[in-house]
Protein backbone atom coordinates (compact mmCIF):
# COMPACT_ATOMS: atom_id res chain seq x y z
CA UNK A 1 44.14 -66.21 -54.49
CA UNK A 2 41.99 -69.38 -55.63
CA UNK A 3 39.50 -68.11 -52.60
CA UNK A 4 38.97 -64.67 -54.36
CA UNK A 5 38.99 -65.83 -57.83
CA UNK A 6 36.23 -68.15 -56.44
CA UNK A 7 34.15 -65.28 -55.08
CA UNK A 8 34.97 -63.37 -58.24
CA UNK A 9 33.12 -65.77 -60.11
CA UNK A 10 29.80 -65.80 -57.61
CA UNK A 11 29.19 -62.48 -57.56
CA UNK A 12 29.23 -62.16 -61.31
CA UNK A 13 26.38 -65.41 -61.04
CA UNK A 14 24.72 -63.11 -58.49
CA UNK A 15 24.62 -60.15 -60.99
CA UNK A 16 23.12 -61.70 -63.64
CA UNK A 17 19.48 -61.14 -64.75
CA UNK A 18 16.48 -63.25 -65.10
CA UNK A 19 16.07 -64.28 -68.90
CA UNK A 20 12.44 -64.27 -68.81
CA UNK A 21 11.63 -60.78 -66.75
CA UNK A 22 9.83 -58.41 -68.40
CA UNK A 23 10.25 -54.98 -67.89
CA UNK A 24 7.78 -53.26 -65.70
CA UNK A 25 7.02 -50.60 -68.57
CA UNK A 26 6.21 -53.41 -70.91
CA UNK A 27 3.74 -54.80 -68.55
CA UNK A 28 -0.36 -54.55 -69.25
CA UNK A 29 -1.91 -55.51 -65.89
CA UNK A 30 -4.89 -57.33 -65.71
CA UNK A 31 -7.80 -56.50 -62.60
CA UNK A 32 -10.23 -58.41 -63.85
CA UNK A 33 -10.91 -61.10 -66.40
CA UNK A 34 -14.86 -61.70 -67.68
CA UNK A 35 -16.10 -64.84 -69.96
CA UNK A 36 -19.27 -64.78 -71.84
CA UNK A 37 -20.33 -66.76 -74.69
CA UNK A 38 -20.01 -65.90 -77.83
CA UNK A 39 -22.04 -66.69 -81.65
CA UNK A 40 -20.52 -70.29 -83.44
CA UNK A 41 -19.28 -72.28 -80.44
CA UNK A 42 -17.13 -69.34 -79.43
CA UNK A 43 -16.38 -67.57 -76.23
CA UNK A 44 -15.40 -64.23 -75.78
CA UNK A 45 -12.74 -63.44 -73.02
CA UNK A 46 -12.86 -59.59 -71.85
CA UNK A 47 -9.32 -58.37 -69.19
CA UNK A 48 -9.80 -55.47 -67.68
CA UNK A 49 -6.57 -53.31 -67.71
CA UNK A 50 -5.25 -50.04 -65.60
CA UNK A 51 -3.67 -47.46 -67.68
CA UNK A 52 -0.99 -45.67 -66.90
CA UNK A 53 -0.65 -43.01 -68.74
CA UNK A 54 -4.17 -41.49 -66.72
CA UNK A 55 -3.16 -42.28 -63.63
CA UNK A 56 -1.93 -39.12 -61.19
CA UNK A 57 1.18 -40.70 -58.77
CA UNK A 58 0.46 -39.78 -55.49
CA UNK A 59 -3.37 -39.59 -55.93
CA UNK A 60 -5.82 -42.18 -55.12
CA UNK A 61 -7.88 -42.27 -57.89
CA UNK A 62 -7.11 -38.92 -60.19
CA UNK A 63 -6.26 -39.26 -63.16
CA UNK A 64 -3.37 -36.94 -65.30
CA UNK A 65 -5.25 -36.93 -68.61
CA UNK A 66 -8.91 -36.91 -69.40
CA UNK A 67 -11.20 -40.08 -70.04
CA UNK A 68 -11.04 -42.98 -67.18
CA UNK A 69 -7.48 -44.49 -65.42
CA UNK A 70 -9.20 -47.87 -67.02
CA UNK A 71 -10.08 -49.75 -70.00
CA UNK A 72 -11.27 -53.09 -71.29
CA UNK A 73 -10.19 -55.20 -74.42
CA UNK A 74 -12.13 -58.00 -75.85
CA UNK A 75 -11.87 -60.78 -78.20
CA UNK A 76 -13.42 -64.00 -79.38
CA UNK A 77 -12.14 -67.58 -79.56
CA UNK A 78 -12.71 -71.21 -79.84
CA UNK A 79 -10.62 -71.34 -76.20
CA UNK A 80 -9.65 -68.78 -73.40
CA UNK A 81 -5.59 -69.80 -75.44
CA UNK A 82 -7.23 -68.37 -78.84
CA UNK A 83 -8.78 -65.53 -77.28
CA UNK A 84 -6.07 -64.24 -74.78
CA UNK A 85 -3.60 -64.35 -77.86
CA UNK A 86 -5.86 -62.72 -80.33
CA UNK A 87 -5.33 -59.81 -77.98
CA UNK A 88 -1.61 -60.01 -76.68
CA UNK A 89 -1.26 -59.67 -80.57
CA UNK A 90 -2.79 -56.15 -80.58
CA UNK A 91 -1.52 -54.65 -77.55
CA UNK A 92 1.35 -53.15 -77.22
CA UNK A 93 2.39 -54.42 -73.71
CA UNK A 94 2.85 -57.88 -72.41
CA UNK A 95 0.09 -59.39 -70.42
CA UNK A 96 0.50 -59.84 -66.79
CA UNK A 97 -1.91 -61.79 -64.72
CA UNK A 98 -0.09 -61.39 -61.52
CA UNK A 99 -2.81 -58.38 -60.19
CA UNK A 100 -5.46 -60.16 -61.20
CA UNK A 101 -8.20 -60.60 -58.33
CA UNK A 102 -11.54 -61.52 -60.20
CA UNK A 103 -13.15 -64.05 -62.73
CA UNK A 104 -16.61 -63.04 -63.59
CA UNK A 105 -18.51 -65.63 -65.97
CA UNK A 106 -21.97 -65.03 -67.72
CA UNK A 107 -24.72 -66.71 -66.07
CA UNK A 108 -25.38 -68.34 -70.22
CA UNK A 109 -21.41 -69.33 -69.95
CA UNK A 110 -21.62 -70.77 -66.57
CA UNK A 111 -24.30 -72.76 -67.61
CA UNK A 112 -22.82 -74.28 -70.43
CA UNK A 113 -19.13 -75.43 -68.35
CA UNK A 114 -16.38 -73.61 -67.12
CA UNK A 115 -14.65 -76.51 -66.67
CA UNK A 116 -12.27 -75.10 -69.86
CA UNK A 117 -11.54 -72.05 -68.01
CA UNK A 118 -10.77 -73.59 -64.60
CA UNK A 119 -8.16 -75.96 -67.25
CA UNK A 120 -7.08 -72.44 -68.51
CA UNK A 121 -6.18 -70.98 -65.25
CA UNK A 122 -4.97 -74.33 -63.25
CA UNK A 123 -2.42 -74.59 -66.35
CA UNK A 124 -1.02 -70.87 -66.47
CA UNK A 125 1.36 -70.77 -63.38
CA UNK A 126 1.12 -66.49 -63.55
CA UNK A 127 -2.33 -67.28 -63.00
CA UNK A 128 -3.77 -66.93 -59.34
CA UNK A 129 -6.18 -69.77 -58.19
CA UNK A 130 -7.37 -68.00 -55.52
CA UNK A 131 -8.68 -65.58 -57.07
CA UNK A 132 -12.66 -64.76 -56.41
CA UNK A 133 -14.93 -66.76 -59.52
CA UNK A 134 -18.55 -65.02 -59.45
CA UNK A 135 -21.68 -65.51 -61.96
CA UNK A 136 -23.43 -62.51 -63.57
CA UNK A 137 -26.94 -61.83 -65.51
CA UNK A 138 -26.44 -61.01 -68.71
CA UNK A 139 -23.06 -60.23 -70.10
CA UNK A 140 -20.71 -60.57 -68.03
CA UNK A 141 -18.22 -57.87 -69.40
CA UNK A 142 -20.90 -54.83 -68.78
CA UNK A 143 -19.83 -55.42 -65.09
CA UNK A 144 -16.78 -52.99 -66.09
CA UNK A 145 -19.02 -50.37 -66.86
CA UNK A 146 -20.45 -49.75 -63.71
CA UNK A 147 -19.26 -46.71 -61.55
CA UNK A 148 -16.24 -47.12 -59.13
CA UNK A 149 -17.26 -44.30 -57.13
CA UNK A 150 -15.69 -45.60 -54.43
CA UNK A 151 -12.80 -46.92 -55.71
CA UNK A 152 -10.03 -46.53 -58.44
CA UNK A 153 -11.38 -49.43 -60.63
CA UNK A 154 -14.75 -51.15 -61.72
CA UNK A 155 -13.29 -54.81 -60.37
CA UNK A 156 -12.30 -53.59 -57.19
CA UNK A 157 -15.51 -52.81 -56.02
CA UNK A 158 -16.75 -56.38 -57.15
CA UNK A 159 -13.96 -57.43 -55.30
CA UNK A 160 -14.57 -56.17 -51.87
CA UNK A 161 -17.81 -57.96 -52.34
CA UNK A 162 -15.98 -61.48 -51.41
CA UNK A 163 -13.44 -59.40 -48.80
CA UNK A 164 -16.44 -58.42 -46.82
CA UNK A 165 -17.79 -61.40 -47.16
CA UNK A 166 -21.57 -59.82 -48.94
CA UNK A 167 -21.03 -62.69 -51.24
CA UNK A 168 -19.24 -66.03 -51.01
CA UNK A 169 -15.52 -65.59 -51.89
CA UNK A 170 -15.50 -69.01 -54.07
CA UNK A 171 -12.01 -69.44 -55.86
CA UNK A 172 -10.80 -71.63 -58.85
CA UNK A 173 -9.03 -73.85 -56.33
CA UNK A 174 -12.30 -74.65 -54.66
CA UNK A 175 -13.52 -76.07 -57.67
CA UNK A 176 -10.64 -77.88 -58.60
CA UNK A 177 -10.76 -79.75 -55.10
CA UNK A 178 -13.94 -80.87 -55.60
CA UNK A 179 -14.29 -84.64 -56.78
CA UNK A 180 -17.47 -83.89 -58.97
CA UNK A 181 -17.38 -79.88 -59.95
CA UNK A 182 -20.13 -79.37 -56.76
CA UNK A 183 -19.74 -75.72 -55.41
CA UNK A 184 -21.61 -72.44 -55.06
CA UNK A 185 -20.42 -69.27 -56.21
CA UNK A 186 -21.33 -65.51 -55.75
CA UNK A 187 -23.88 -64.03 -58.07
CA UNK A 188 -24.43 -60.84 -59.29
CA UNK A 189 -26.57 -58.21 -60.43
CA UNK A 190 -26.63 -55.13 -61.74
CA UNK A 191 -29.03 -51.98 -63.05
CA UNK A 192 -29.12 -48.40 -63.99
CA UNK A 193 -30.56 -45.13 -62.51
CA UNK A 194 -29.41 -41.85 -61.28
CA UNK A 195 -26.32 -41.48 -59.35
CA UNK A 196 -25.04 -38.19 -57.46
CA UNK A 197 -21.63 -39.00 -58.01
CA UNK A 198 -22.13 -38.64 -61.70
CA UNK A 199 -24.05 -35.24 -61.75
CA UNK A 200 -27.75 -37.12 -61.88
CA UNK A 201 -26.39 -38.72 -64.71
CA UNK A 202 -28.11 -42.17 -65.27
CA UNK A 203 -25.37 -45.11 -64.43
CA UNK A 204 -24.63 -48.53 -64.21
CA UNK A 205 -24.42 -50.26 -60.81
CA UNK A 206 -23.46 -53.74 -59.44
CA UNK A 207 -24.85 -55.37 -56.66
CA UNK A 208 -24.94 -58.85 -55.25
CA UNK A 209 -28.48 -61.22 -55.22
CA UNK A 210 -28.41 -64.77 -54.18
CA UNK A 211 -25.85 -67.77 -55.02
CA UNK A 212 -25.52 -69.84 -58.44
CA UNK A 213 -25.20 -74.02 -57.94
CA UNK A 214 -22.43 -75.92 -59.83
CA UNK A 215 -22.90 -79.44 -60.58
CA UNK A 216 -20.01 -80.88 -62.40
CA UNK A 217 -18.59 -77.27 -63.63
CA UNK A 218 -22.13 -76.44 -64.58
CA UNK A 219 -24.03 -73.89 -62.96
CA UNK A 220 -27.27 -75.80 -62.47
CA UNK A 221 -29.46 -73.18 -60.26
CA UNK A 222 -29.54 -69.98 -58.44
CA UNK A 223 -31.05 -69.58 -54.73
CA UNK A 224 -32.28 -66.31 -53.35
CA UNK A 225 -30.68 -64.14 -50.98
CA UNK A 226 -32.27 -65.19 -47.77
CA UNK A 227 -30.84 -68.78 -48.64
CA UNK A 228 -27.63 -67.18 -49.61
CA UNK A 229 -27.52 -66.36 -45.86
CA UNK A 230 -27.94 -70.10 -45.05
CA UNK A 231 -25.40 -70.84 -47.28
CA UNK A 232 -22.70 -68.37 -45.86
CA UNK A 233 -23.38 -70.09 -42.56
CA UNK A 234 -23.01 -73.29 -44.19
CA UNK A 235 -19.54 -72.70 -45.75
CA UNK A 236 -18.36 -70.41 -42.49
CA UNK A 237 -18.22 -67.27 -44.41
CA UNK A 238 -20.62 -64.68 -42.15
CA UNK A 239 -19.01 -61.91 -41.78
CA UNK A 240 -20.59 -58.66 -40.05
CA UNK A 241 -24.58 -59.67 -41.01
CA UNK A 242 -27.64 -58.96 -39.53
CA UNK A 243 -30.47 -61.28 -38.57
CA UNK A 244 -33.95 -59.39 -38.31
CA UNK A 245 -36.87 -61.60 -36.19
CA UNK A 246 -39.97 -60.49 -34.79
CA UNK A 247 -40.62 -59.70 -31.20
CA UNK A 248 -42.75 -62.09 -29.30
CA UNK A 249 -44.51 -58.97 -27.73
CA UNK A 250 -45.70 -56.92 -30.48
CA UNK A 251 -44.74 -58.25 -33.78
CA UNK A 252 -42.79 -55.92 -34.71
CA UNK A 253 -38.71 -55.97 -35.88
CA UNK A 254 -35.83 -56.78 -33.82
CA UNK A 255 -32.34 -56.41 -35.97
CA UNK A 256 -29.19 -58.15 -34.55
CA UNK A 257 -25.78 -57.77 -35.50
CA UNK A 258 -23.78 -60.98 -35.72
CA UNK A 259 -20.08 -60.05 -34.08
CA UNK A 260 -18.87 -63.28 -34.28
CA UNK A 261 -19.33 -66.56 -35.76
CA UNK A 262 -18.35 -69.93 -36.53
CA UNK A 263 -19.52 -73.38 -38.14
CA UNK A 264 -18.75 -76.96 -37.80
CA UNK A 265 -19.87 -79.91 -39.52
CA UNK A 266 -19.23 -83.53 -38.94
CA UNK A 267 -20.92 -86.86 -39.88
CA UNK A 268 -23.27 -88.24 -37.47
CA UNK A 269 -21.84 -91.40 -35.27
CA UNK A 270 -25.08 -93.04 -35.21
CA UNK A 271 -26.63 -92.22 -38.96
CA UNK A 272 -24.39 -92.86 -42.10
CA UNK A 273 -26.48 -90.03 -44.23
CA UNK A 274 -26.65 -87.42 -41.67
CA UNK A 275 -24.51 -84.64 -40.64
CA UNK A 276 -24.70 -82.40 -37.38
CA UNK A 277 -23.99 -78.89 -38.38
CA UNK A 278 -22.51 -76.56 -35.50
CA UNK A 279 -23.07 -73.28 -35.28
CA UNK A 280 -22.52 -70.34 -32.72
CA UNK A 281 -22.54 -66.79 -33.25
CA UNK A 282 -22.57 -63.92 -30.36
CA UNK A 283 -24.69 -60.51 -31.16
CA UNK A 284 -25.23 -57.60 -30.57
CA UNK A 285 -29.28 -55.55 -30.71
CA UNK A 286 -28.51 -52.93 -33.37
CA UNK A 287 -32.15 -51.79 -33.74
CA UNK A 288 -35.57 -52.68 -31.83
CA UNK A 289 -38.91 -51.08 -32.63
CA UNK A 290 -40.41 -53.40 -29.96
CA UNK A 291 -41.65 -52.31 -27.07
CA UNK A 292 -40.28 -55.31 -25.39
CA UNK A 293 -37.86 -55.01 -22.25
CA UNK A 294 -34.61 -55.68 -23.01
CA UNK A 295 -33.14 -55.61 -19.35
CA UNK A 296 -34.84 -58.52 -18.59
CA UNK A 297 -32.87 -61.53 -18.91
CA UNK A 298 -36.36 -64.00 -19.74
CA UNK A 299 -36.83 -61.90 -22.99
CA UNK A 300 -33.31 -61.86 -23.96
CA UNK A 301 -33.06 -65.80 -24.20
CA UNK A 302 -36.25 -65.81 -25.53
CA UNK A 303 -35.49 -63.89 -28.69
CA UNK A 304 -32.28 -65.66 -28.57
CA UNK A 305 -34.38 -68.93 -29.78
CA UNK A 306 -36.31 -66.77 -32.10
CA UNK A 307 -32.80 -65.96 -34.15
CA UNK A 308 -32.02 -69.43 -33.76
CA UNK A 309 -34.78 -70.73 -35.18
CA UNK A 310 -34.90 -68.10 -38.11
CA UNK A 311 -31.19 -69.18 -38.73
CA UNK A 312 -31.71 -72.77 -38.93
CA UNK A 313 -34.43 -71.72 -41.15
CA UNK A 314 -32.09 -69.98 -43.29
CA UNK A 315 -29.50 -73.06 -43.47
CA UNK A 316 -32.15 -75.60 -44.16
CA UNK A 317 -33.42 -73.62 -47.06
CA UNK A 318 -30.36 -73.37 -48.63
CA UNK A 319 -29.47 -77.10 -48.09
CA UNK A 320 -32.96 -78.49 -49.46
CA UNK A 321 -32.41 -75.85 -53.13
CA UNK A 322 -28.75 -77.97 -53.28
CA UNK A 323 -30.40 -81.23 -52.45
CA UNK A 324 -33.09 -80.37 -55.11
CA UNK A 325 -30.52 -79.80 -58.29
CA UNK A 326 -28.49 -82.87 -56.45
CA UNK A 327 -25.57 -80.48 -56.68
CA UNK A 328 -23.59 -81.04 -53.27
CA UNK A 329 -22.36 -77.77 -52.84
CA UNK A 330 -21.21 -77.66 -49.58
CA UNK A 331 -18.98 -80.53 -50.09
CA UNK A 332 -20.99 -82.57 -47.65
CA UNK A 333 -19.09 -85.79 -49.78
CA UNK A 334 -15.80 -84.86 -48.65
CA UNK A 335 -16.69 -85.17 -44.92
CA UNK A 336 -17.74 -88.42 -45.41
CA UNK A 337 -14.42 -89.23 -47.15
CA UNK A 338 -12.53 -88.24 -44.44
CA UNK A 339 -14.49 -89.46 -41.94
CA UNK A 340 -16.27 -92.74 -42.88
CA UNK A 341 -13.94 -93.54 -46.28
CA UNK A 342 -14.79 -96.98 -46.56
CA UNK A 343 -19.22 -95.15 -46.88
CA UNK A 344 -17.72 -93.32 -49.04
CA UNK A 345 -16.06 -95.80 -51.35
CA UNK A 346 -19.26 -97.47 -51.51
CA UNK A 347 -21.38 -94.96 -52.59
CA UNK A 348 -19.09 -92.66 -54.31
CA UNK A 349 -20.02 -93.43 -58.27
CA UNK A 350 -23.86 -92.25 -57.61
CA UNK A 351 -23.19 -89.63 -55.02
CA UNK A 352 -25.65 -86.93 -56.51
CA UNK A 353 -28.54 -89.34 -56.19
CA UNK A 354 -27.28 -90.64 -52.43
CA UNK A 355 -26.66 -87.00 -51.83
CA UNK A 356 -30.74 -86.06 -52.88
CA UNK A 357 -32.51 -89.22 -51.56
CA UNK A 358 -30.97 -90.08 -48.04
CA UNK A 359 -28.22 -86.90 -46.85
CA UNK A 360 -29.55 -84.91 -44.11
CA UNK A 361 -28.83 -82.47 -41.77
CA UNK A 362 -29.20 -82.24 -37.44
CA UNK A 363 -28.62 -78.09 -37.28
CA UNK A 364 -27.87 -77.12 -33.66
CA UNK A 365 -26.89 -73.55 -33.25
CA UNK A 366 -26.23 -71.59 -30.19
CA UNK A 367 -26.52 -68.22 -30.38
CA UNK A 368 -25.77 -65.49 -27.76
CA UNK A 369 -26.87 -61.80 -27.62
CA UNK A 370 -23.98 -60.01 -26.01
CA UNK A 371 -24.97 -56.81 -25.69
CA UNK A 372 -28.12 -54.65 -25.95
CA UNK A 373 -26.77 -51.44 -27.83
CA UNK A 374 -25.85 -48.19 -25.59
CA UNK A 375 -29.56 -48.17 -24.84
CA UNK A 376 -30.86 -50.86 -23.01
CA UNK A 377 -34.72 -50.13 -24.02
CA UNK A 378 -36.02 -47.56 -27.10
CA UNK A 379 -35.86 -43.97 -25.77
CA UNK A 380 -40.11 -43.98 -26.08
CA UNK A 381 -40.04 -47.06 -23.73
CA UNK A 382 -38.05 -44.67 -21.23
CA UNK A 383 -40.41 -41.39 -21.63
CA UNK A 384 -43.41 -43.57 -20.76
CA UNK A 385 -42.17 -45.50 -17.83
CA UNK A 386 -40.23 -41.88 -16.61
C-alpha cells in the first residue's frame, strides 16, 4: 500500500509543468539580430522575426496571405537590455532567441566595440554563442531587405554563407576565448540591380568581400578577398574553393578545385617567434585553357608548385595585413600559451607589439592534384594531335 501511495505521489511530480514555459503561440522567433549605431551615444538593435500568420504549412516558402512570411522591428537604446525591452514592450509575443543563427554588426558599430554585445549575449543563457557574428557596410539592418530568392528568409541566406564556408563562420564564443578581443570575422556587402526573380524589378542583394580585424573587440581593418583566402587557410575553414594559377606553357589559366584540406600550426622548436604552418590540400583540374599536357606526370607536379606557391602567397598576405594593425587574429598567442607558457608569461602584457615586431611564419604546404577532370587534355588539344 505505502509502495503505491509512493508511486502515486511521483507520477503526479512527473505531471507537473514547467513554471517558466511559454506557450509556443506566444512565442516571436528571432532569425537574425543586427546592431548599428545610433544618434546620442545610442545603438539601435534590429531582430528579424518569421510570421506566422503568412506562412503556408506544408510549403517551403509560400506564404497564406499577401506581403512577405517576414518582418523586422527596431528600436534604440543606451544598451542591447534598453533596446530589446523597448520592443518586447510593443509586441505582442514573447521573444525567443532559441532560432536565432546570425549577429550582423555595422562596420561604424564594430568599430566603435562590441565588446557590450558579446556581454549581452554571454549573459542571456537563451542566447546561442555559436551563433555566426559578421560585419556589414553601411547599416547593418538593410541586410534584411535583400531578396531570399532562394530561401524562406533574408538571414538564412547570410547564413549559409558561414555553412559553406564563403566566409569565415566566426562565433561570439570565439571572441570570448580570446585573451585580448583578437579575431577576424566575415564581412559583407551588398548592392542593387535587376533581378529575374523579381520581374526585372531593381533589388537588394548580399554578397560576401574580404574579412574585418578585431583588436580588443574593435574592428581595426578589413583585408581583401584574395587575403580572405589566406585567412580561411589560416583558421582551417576552406571548404570547396578554387585556386586559379597560370600555366608555365602559355600563360594562360589553370582553375583547381580544392577537395580536401587541412591546416596545422605549431611553434617552432628552434625559434621562440616563429610558427610552422601546415598545410595540405588534394585537387582536382576543374578548368584549363592551357594547352599544356596534362597526362604527363612532369607538368602535373610542376603546376602543383605553382598552386603552392600562389597559396602561400595568399596566407602570407593575410598574416602581414594582421601583423600590420598588430591585431593577432589567428590566435597565434594562444599556441604559444600552450606550448611554450613560461614565453608566454613573459611577454604576454605587450603581446600586440611582440606579435608585429618579431612573430613570423615558416608556411610549408603540400598540395596534390588528384585528378585531371573526365578529360585528361582540352578537347582542341585532342582535334590537333588526332
Amino acid at each position: 500500500m505505502r509502495a503505491l501511495k509512493w508511486s502515486m505521489v511521483m507520477s503526479t511530480l512527473l505531471l507537473t509543468g514547467c513554471w517558466s514555459r511559454v506557450e509556443i503561440n506566444d512565442c516571436a522567433f528571432v532569425t537574425a539580430m543586427y546592431v548599428d549605431k545610433a544618434a546620442n551615444g545610442q545603438m539601435e538593435l534590429t531582430l528579424a522575426f518569421p510570421l506566422p500568420n503568412r506562412l503556408v504549412p506544408g510549403t517551403v516558402g509560400g506564404s497564406a496571405s499577401p506581403g512577405n512570411p517576414y518582418a523586422q522591428v527596431s528600436r534604440k537604446g543606451k544598451t542591447i537590455t534598453e533596446a530589446y525591452h523597448k520592443m518586447q514592450i510593443d509586441l505582442p509575443r514573447r521573444i525567443s532567441w532559441g532560432h536565432t543563427r546570425i549577429i550582423v554588426v555595422s562596420e561604424e558599430m564594430a568599430k566603435e566595440g562590441i565588446g557590450h554585445i558579446l556581454e549581452f549575449i554571454a549573459r542571456d543563457p537563451k542566447l546561442n554563442i555559436n551563433n555566426a557574428v559578421l560585419v556589414a557596410p553601411g547599416k547593418a539592418k538593410d541586410i534584411e531587405n535583400l531578396v531570399p530568392a532562394f530561401e524562406r528568409f533574408p538571414s538564412e541566406i547570410v547564413r549559409e554563407f558561414t555553412q559553406e564556408k564563403v566566409t569565415l563562420y566566426t562565433t561570439p564564443k570565439d571572441f570570448l576565448e580570446t585573451e585580448n578581443g583578437d579575431m577576424i570575422v566575415g564581412y559583407l556587402t551588398k548592392g542593387k540591380e535587376k533581378m529575374v526573380s523579381e520581374q526585372g524589378k531593381v533589388a537588394m542583394w548580399v554578397g560576401t568581400d574580404g574579412m574585418a580585424l578585431f583588436h580588443n573587440y574593435k574592428m581595426v581593418g578589413k583585408i581583401g578577398q584574395k587575403e580572405g583566402r589566406g585567412a580561411l587557410w589560416l583558421r582551417n575553414s576552406i571548404k570547396n574553393a578554387s585556386v586559379s594559377i597560370t600555366s608555365p606553357t602559355d600563360k594562360k589559366v589553370i582553375s583547381l578545385l580544392i577537395l580536401r584540406a587541412k591546416t596545422k600550426i605549431r611553434p617552432s622548436k628552434k625559434e621562440p617567434f616563429t610558427f610552422d604552418v601546415y598545410v595540405t590540400a588534394e585537387d582536382d583540374i576543374s578548368e584549363s585553357y592551357s594547352n599544356i599536357d596534362l597526362t604527363n606526370e612532369k607538368n602535373i607536379f610542376q603546376l602543383e608548385k605553382i598552386a603552392e606557391k600562389e597559396m602561400k602567397d595568399r596566407i602570407g598576405e593575410a598574416f602581414k595585413a594582421s601583423k600590420e594593425m598588430k591585431a593577432d587574429v589567428f590566435q597565434f598567442g594562444a599556441y604559444l600559451s600552450w606550448y611554450k607558457p613560461k614565453i608566454w608569461k613573459d611577454v604576454k602584457e605587450d603581446w600586440p607589439t611582440v606579435y608585429q615586431d618579431k612573430v613570423k611564419l615558416n608556411i610549408h604546404v603540400d598540395l596534390n592534384i588528384k585528378r585531371p577532370g573526365a578529360e585528361n587534355n582540352p578537347i582542341w588539344i585532342k582535334e590537333i594531335n588526332s
